[in-house]
C-alpha atoms as a PDB file:
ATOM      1  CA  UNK A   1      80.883  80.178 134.775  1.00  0.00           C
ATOM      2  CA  UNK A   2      80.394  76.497 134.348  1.00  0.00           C
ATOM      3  CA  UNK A   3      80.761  74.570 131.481  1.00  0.00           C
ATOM      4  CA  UNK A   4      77.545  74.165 130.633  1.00  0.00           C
ATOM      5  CA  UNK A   5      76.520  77.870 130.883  1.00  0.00           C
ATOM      6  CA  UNK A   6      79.280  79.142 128.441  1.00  0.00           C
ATOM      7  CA  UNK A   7      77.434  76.222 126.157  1.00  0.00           C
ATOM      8  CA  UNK A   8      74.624  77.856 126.509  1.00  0.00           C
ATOM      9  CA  UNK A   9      75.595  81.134 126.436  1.00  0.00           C
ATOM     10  CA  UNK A  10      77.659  80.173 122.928  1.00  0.00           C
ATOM     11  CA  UNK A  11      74.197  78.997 121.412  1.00  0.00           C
ATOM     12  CA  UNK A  12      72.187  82.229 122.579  1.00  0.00           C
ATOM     13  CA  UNK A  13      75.158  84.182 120.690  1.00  0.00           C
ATOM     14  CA  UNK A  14      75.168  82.033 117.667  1.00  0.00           C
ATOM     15  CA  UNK A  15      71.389  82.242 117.519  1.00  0.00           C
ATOM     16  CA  UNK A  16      71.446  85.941 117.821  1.00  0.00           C
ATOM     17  CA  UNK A  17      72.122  88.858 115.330  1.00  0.00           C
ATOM     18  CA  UNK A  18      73.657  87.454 111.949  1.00  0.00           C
ATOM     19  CA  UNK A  19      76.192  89.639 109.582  1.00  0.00           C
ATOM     20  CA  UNK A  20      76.383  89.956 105.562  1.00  0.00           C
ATOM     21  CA  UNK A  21      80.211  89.849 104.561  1.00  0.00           C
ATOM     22  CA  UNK A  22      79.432  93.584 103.863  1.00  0.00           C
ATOM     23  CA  UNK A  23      78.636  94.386 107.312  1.00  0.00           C
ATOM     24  CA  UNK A  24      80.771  91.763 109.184  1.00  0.00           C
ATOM     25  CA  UNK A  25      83.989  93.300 107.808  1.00  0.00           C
ATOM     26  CA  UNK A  26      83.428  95.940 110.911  1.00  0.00           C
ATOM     27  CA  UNK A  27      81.014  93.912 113.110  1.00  0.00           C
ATOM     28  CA  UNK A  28      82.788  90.493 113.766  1.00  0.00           C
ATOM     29  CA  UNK A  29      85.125  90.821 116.783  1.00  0.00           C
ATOM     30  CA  UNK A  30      89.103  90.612 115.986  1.00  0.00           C
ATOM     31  CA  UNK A  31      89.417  87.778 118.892  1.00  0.00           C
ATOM     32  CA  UNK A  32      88.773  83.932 119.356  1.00  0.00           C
ATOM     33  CA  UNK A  33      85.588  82.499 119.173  1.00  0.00           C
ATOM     34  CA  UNK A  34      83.132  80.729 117.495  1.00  0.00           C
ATOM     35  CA  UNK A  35      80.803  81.068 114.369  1.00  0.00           C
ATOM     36  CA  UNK A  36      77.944  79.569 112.795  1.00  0.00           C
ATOM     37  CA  UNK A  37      77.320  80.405 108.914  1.00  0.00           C
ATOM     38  CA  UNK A  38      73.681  80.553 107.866  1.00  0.00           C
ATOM     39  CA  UNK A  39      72.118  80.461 104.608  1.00  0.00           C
ATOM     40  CA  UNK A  40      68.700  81.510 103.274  1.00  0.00           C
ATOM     41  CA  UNK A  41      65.856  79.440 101.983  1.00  0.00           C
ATOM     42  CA  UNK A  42      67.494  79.578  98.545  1.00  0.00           C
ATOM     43  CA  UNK A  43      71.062  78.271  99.353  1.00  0.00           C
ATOM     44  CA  UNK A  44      69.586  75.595 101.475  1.00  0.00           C
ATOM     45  CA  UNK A  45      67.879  74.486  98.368  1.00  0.00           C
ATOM     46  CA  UNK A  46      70.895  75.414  95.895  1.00  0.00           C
ATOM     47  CA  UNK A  47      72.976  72.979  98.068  1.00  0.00           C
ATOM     48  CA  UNK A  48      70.124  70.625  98.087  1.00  0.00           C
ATOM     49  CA  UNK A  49      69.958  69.910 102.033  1.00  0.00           C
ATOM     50  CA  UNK A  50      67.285  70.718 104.243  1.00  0.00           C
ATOM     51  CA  UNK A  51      67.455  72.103 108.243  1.00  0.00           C
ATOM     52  CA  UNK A  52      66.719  70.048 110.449  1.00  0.00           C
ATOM     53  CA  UNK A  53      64.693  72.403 112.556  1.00  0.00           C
ATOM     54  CA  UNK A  54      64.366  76.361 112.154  1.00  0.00           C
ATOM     55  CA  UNK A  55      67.452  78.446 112.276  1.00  0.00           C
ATOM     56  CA  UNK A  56      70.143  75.428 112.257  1.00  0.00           C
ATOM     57  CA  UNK A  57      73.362  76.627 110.555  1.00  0.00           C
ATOM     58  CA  UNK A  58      74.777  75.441 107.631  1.00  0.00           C
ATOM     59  CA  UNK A  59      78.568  75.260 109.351  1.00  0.00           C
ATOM     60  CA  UNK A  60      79.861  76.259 112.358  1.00  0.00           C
ATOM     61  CA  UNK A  61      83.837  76.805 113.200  1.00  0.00           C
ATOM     62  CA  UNK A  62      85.953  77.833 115.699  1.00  0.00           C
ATOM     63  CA  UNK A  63      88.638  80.912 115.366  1.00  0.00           C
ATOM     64  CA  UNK A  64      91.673  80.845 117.670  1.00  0.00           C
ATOM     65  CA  UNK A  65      92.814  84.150 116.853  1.00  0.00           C
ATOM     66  CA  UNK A  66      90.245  86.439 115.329  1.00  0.00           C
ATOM     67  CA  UNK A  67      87.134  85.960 114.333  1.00  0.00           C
ATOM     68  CA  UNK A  68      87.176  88.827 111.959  1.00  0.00           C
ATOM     69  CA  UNK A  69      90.291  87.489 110.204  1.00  0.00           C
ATOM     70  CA  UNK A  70      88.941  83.537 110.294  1.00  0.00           C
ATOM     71  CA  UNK A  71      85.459  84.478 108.868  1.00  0.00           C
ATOM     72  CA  UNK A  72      85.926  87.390 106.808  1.00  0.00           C
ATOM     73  CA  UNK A  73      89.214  87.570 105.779  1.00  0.00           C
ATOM     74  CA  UNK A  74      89.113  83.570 104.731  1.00  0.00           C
ATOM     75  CA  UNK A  75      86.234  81.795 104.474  1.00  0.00           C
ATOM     76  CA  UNK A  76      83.979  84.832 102.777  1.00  0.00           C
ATOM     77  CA  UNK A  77      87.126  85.771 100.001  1.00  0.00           C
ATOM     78  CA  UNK A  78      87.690  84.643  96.736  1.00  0.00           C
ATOM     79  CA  UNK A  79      91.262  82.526  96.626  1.00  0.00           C
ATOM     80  CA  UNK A  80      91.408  81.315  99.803  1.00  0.00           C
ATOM     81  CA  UNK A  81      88.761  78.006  99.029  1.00  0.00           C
ATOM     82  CA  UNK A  82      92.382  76.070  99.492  1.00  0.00           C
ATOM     83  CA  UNK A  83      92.012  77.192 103.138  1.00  0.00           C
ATOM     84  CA  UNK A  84      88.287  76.978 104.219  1.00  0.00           C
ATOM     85  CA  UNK A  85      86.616  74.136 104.910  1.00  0.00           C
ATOM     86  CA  UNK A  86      83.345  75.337 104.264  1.00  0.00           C
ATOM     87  CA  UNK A  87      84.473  76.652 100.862  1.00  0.00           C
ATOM     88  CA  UNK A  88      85.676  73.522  99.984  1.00  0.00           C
ATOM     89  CA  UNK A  89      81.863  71.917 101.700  1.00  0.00           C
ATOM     90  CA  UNK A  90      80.161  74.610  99.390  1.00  0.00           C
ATOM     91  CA  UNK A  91      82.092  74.317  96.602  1.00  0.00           C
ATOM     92  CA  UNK A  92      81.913  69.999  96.343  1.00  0.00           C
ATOM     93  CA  UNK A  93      77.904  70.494  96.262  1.00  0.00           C
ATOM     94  CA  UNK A  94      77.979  73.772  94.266  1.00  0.00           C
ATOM     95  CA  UNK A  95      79.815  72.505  91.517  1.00  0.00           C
ATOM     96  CA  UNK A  96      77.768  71.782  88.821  1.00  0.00           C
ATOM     97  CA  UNK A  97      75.293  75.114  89.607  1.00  0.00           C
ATOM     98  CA  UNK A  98      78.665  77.236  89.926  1.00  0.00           C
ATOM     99  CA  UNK A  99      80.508  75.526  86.998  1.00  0.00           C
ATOM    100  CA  UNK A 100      83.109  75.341  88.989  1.00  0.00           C
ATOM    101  CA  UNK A 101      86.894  73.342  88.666  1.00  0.00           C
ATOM    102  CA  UNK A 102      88.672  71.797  90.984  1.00  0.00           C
ATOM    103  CA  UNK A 103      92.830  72.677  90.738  1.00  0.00           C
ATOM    104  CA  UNK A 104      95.647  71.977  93.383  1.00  0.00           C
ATOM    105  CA  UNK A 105      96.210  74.998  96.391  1.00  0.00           C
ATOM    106  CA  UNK A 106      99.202  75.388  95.050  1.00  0.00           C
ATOM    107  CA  UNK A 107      99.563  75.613  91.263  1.00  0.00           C
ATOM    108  CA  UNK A 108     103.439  75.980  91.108  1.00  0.00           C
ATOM    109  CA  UNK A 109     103.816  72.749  92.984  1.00  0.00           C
ATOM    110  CA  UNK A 110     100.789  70.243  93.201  1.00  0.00           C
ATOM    111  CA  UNK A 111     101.441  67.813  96.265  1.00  0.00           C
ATOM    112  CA  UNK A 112      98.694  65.661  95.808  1.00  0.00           C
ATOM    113  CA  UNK A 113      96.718  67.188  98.623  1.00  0.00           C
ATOM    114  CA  UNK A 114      92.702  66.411  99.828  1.00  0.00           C
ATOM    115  CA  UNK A 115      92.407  69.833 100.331  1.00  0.00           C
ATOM    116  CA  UNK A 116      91.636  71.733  96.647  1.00  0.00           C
ATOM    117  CA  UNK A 117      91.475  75.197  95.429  1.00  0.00           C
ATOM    118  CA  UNK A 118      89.208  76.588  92.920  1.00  0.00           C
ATOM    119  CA  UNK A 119      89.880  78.024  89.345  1.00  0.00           C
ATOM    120  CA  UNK A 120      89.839  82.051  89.637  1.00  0.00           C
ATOM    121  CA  UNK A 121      86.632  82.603  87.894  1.00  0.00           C
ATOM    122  CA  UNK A 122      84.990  79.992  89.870  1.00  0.00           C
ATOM    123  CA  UNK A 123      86.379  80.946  92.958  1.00  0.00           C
ATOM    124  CA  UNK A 124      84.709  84.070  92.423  1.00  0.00           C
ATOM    125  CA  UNK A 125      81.554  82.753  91.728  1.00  0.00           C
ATOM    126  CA  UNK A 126      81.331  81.029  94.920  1.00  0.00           C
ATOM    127  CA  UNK A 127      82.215  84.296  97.097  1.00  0.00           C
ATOM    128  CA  UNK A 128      79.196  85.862  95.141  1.00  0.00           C
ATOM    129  CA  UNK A 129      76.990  83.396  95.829  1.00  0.00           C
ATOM    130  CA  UNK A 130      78.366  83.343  99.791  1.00  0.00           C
ATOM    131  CA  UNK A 131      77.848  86.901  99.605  1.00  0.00           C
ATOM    132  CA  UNK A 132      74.390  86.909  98.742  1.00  0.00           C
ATOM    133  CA  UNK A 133      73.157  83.699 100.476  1.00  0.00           C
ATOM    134  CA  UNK A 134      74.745  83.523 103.369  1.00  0.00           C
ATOM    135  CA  UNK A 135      75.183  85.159 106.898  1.00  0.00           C
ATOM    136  CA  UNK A 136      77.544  85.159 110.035  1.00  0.00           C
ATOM    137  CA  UNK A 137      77.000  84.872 113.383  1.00  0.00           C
ATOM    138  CA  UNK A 138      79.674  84.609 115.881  1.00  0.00           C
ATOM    139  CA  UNK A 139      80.432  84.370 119.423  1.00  0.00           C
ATOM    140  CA  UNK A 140      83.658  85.231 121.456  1.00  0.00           C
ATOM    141  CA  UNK A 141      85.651  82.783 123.609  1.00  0.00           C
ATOM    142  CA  UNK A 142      85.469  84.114 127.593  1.00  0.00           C
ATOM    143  CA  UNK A 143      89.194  83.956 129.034  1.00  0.00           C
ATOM    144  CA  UNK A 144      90.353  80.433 130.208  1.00  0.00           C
ATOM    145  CA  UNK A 145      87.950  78.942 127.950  1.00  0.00           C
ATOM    146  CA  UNK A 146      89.239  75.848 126.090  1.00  0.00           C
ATOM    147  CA  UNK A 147      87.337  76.802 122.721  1.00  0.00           C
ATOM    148  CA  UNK A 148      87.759  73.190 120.615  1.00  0.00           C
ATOM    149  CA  UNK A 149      85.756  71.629 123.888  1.00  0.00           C
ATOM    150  CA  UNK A 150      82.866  74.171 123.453  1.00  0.00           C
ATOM    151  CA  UNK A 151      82.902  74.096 119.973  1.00  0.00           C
ATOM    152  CA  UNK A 152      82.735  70.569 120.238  1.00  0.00           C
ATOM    153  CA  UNK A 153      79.349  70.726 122.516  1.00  0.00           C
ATOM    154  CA  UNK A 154      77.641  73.381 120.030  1.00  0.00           C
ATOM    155  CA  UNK A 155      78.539  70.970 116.794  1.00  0.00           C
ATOM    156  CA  UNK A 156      77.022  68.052 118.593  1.00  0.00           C
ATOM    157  CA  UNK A 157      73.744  70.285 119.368  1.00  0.00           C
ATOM    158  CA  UNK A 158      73.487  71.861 116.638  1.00  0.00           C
ATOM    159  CA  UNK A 159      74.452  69.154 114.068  1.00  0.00           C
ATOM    160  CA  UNK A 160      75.310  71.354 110.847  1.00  0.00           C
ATOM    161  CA  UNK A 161      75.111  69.798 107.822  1.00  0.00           C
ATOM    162  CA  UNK A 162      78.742  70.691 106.023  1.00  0.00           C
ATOM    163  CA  UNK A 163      80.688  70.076 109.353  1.00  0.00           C
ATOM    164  CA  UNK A 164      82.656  66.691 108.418  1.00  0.00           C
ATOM    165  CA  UNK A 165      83.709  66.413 112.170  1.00  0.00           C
ATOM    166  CA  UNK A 166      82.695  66.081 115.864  1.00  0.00           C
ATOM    167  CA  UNK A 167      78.788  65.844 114.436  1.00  0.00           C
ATOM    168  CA  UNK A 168      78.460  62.135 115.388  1.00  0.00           C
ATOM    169  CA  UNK A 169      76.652  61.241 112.503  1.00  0.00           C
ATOM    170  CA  UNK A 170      77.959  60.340 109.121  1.00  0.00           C
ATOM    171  CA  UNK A 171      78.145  63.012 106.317  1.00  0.00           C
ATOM    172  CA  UNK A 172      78.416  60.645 102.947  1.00  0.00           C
ATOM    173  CA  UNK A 173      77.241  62.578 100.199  1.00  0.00           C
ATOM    174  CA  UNK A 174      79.366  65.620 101.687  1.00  0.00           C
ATOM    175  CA  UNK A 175      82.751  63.381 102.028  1.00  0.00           C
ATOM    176  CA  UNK A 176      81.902  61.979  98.550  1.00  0.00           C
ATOM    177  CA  UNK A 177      81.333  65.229  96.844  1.00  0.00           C
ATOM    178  CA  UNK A 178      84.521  66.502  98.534  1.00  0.00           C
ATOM    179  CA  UNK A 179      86.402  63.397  97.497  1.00  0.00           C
ATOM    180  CA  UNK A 180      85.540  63.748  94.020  1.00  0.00           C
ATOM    181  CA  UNK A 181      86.654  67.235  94.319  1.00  0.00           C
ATOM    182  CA  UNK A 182      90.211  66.288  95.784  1.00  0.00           C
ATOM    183  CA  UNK A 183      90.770  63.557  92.897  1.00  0.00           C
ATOM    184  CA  UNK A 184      89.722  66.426  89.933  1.00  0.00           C
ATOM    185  CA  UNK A 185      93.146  68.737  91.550  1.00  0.00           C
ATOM    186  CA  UNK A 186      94.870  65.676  91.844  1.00  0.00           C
ATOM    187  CA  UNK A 187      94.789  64.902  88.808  1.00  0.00           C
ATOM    188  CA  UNK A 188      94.601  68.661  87.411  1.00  0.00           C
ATOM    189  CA  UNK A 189      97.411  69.396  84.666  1.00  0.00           C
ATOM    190  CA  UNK A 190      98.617  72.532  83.398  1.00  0.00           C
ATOM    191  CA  UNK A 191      97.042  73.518  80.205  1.00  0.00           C
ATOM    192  CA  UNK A 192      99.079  73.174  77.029  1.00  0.00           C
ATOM    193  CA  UNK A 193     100.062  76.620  75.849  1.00  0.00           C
ATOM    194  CA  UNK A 194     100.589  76.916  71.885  1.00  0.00           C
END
Protein backbone atom coordinates (compact mmCIF):
# COMPACT_ATOMS: atom_id res chain seq x y z
CA UNK A 1 0.00 0.00 0.00
CA UNK A 2 1.51 3.33 -0.78
CA UNK A 3 2.02 6.04 1.34
CA UNK A 4 -0.53 8.00 0.40
CA UNK A 5 -3.29 5.32 0.61
CA UNK A 6 -2.53 4.34 4.30
CA UNK A 7 -3.04 8.44 4.62
CA UNK A 8 -6.04 8.06 3.37
CA UNK A 9 -7.09 5.09 4.71
CA UNK A 10 -5.96 6.66 8.42
CA UNK A 11 -8.48 9.64 7.74
CA UNK A 12 -11.49 7.30 6.58
CA UNK A 13 -10.77 5.45 10.08
CA UNK A 14 -10.46 8.54 12.10
CA UNK A 15 -13.59 9.91 10.46
CA UNK A 16 -15.48 6.79 11.14
CA UNK A 17 -17.26 5.33 14.27
CA UNK A 18 -16.27 7.40 17.51
CA UNK A 19 -16.16 5.74 21.26
CA UNK A 20 -17.35 7.25 24.82
CA UNK A 21 -14.57 6.30 27.47
CA UNK A 22 -17.43 3.93 28.60
CA UNK A 23 -17.49 2.03 25.51
CA UNK A 24 -13.84 2.44 24.32
CA UNK A 25 -12.55 0.59 27.41
CA UNK A 26 -13.54 -2.72 25.17
CA UNK A 27 -13.69 -1.16 21.66
CA UNK A 28 -10.23 0.58 21.13
CA UNK A 29 -7.70 -1.96 19.79
CA UNK A 30 -4.70 -2.98 22.33
CA UNK A 31 -2.06 -2.16 19.34
CA UNK A 32 -0.32 0.96 17.69
CA UNK A 33 -2.09 3.43 15.96
CA UNK A 34 -3.54 6.56 15.76
CA UNK A 35 -6.46 8.62 17.35
CA UNK A 36 -8.34 11.65 16.93
CA UNK A 37 -10.42 13.00 20.10
CA UNK A 38 -13.66 14.77 19.27
CA UNK A 39 -15.78 16.94 21.23
CA UNK A 40 -19.43 18.04 20.97
CA UNK A 41 -20.90 21.39 20.18
CA UNK A 42 -20.69 22.21 23.89
CA UNK A 43 -16.94 21.50 24.61
CA UNK A 44 -16.02 23.25 21.46
CA UNK A 45 -17.65 26.22 22.98
CA UNK A 46 -16.51 25.43 26.74
CA UNK A 47 -12.91 25.58 25.31
CA UNK A 48 -13.86 28.56 23.35
CA UNK A 49 -12.45 27.40 19.77
CA UNK A 50 -14.35 26.79 16.82
CA UNK A 51 -13.82 23.79 13.88
CA UNK A 52 -12.63 24.71 11.16
CA UNK A 53 -14.90 22.65 8.99
CA UNK A 54 -17.44 19.80 10.15
CA UNK A 55 -16.12 16.87 12.04
CA UNK A 56 -12.36 18.25 12.61
CA UNK A 57 -10.98 16.81 15.89
CA UNK A 58 -10.07 18.55 18.74
CA UNK A 59 -6.50 16.43 19.07
CA UNK A 60 -5.16 13.76 17.41
CA UNK A 61 -2.09 11.39 18.75
CA UNK A 62 -0.26 8.60 17.92
CA UNK A 63 0.07 5.25 20.24
CA UNK A 64 3.15 3.07 19.75
CA UNK A 65 2.01 0.35 21.80
CA UNK A 66 -1.71 0.21 22.41
CA UNK A 67 -4.18 2.26 21.63
CA UNK A 68 -6.40 1.03 24.35
CA UNK A 69 -3.73 1.69 27.00
CA UNK A 70 -2.60 5.34 25.30
CA UNK A 71 -6.27 6.59 25.06
CA UNK A 72 -8.09 5.02 27.73
CA UNK A 73 -5.90 4.06 30.22
CA UNK A 74 -4.10 7.78 30.07
CA UNK A 75 -5.46 10.44 28.47
CA UNK A 76 -9.39 9.66 29.56
CA UNK A 77 -8.23 8.95 33.64
CA UNK A 78 -8.12 11.12 36.38
CA UNK A 79 -4.19 11.48 37.67
CA UNK A 80 -2.49 10.94 34.77
CA UNK A 81 -2.98 14.97 33.34
CA UNK A 82 1.05 14.90 34.22
CA UNK A 83 1.21 12.49 31.25
CA UNK A 84 -1.29 13.61 28.49
CA UNK A 85 -0.85 16.22 26.41
CA UNK A 86 -4.26 16.83 25.67
CA UNK A 87 -5.08 16.89 29.40
CA UNK A 88 -2.68 19.33 29.95
CA UNK A 89 -4.30 21.31 26.28
CA UNK A 90 -7.78 20.87 28.06
CA UNK A 91 -6.91 21.63 31.26
CA UNK A 92 -4.76 25.27 30.34
CA UNK A 93 -8.20 26.47 28.60
CA UNK A 94 -10.52 24.73 31.12
CA UNK A 95 -9.18 26.28 34.00
CA UNK A 96 -11.17 28.89 35.11
CA UNK A 97 -14.71 26.83 34.07
CA UNK A 98 -13.13 23.67 35.95
CA UNK A 99 -11.60 25.66 38.88
CA UNK A 100 -8.87 23.89 38.41
CA UNK A 101 -4.90 24.16 40.01
CA UNK A 102 -1.99 23.65 38.54
CA UNK A 103 0.72 21.44 40.97
CA UNK A 104 4.09 19.70 39.92
CA UNK A 105 3.75 15.69 38.41
CA UNK A 106 5.50 14.82 41.07
CA UNK A 107 4.56 16.23 44.49
CA UNK A 108 7.36 14.50 46.57
CA UNK A 109 9.97 16.08 44.38
CA UNK A 110 9.02 19.17 42.13
CA UNK A 111 11.75 19.46 39.27
CA UNK A 112 10.64 22.46 37.80
CA UNK A 113 9.07 20.72 34.85
CA UNK A 114 6.68 22.36 31.72
CA UNK A 115 4.73 19.50 31.99
CA UNK A 116 2.02 19.96 35.19
CA UNK A 117 -0.36 17.81 36.98
CA UNK A 118 -3.63 18.72 38.35
CA UNK A 119 -4.92 18.94 42.03
CA UNK A 120 -7.07 15.60 42.75
CA UNK A 121 -10.40 17.20 42.81
CA UNK A 122 -9.69 19.03 39.72
CA UNK A 123 -8.22 16.32 38.02
CA UNK A 124 -11.40 14.71 38.43
CA UNK A 125 -13.36 17.31 37.18
CA UNK A 126 -11.66 17.32 33.96
CA UNK A 127 -12.12 13.37 33.36
CA UNK A 128 -15.92 14.18 33.93
CA UNK A 129 -16.10 16.70 31.69
CA UNK A 130 -13.85 14.40 29.00
CA UNK A 131 -16.25 11.84 29.78
CA UNK A 132 -19.22 13.57 28.85
CA UNK A 133 -17.93 15.83 26.01
CA UNK A 134 -15.75 14.03 24.29
CA UNK A 135 -15.28 10.94 21.94
CA UNK A 136 -12.52 8.59 20.43
CA UNK A 137 -11.82 7.51 17.28
CA UNK A 138 -8.85 5.54 16.40
CA UNK A 139 -7.10 3.82 13.73
CA UNK A 140 -4.44 0.95 13.78
CA UNK A 141 -0.92 1.15 12.33
CA UNK A 142 -0.63 -1.66 9.22
CA UNK A 143 2.80 -3.64 9.76
CA UNK A 144 5.98 -1.81 8.46
CA UNK A 145 4.25 1.35 8.84
CA UNK A 146 6.41 4.18 10.27
CA UNK A 147 3.42 5.69 12.42
CA UNK A 148 5.12 9.38 13.51
CA UNK A 149 5.35 9.91 9.41
CA UNK A 150 1.56 9.20 9.01
CA UNK A 151 0.62 10.83 11.93
CA UNK A 152 2.50 13.60 10.77
CA UNK A 153 0.41 13.75 7.26
CA UNK A 154 -3.10 13.43 9.18
CA UNK A 155 -2.02 16.48 11.74
CA UNK A 156 -1.09 18.59 8.78
CA UNK A 157 -4.66 17.72 7.10
CA UNK A 158 -6.52 17.81 9.66
CA UNK A 159 -5.02 20.77 11.62
CA UNK A 160 -6.48 20.14 15.29
CA UNK A 161 -6.67 22.85 17.35
CA UNK A 162 -4.83 21.54 20.83
CA UNK A 163 -2.00 19.75 18.82
CA UNK A 164 1.13 22.13 19.72
CA UNK A 165 3.20 20.23 17.00
CA UNK A 166 3.65 19.20 13.32
CA UNK A 167 0.30 21.56 12.59
CA UNK A 168 2.35 24.23 10.72
CA UNK A 169 0.58 26.96 12.06
CA UNK A 170 1.12 28.72 15.31
CA UNK A 171 -1.01 27.78 18.41
CA UNK A 172 -0.48 31.11 20.80
CA UNK A 173 -3.25 31.27 23.02
CA UNK A 174 -2.82 27.33 23.54
CA UNK A 175 1.16 27.65 24.33
CA UNK A 176 0.26 30.69 26.51
CA UNK A 177 -2.46 29.09 28.46
CA UNK A 178 -0.17 26.06 28.89
CA UNK A 179 2.71 28.28 29.91
CA UNK A 180 0.83 29.92 32.50
CA UNK A 181 -0.11 26.56 33.64
CA UNK A 182 3.62 25.27 33.89
CA UNK A 183 4.72 28.55 35.92
CA UNK A 184 1.47 28.02 38.61
CA UNK A 185 3.36 24.10 39.47
CA UNK A 186 6.48 25.74 39.30
CA UNK A 187 5.96 27.78 41.62
CA UNK A 188 3.35 25.48 43.63
CA UNK A 189 4.36 25.05 47.47
CA UNK A 190 3.22 22.65 49.89
CA UNK A 191 0.52 23.93 52.06
CA UNK A 192 1.39 24.86 55.63
CA UNK A 193 -0.07 22.26 57.94
CA UNK A 194 -0.96 23.62 61.60
Amino acid sequence: MSFDAVVADALEHLAGVQHRRSDAVELVARRPGLYAFFGDEPAWSHLEIRPAFHGQPLYVGKAERSLNGRDVGTHFASGKTGSSTVRRSLAALLVEGLSLVPVPRNLARPDGSANFALETEGDERLSDWMEHRLALATWVKPDGVVLDEVETAVVRRLRPPLNLDKVGEPRERLRVARKHMSDLARAWQPRATS
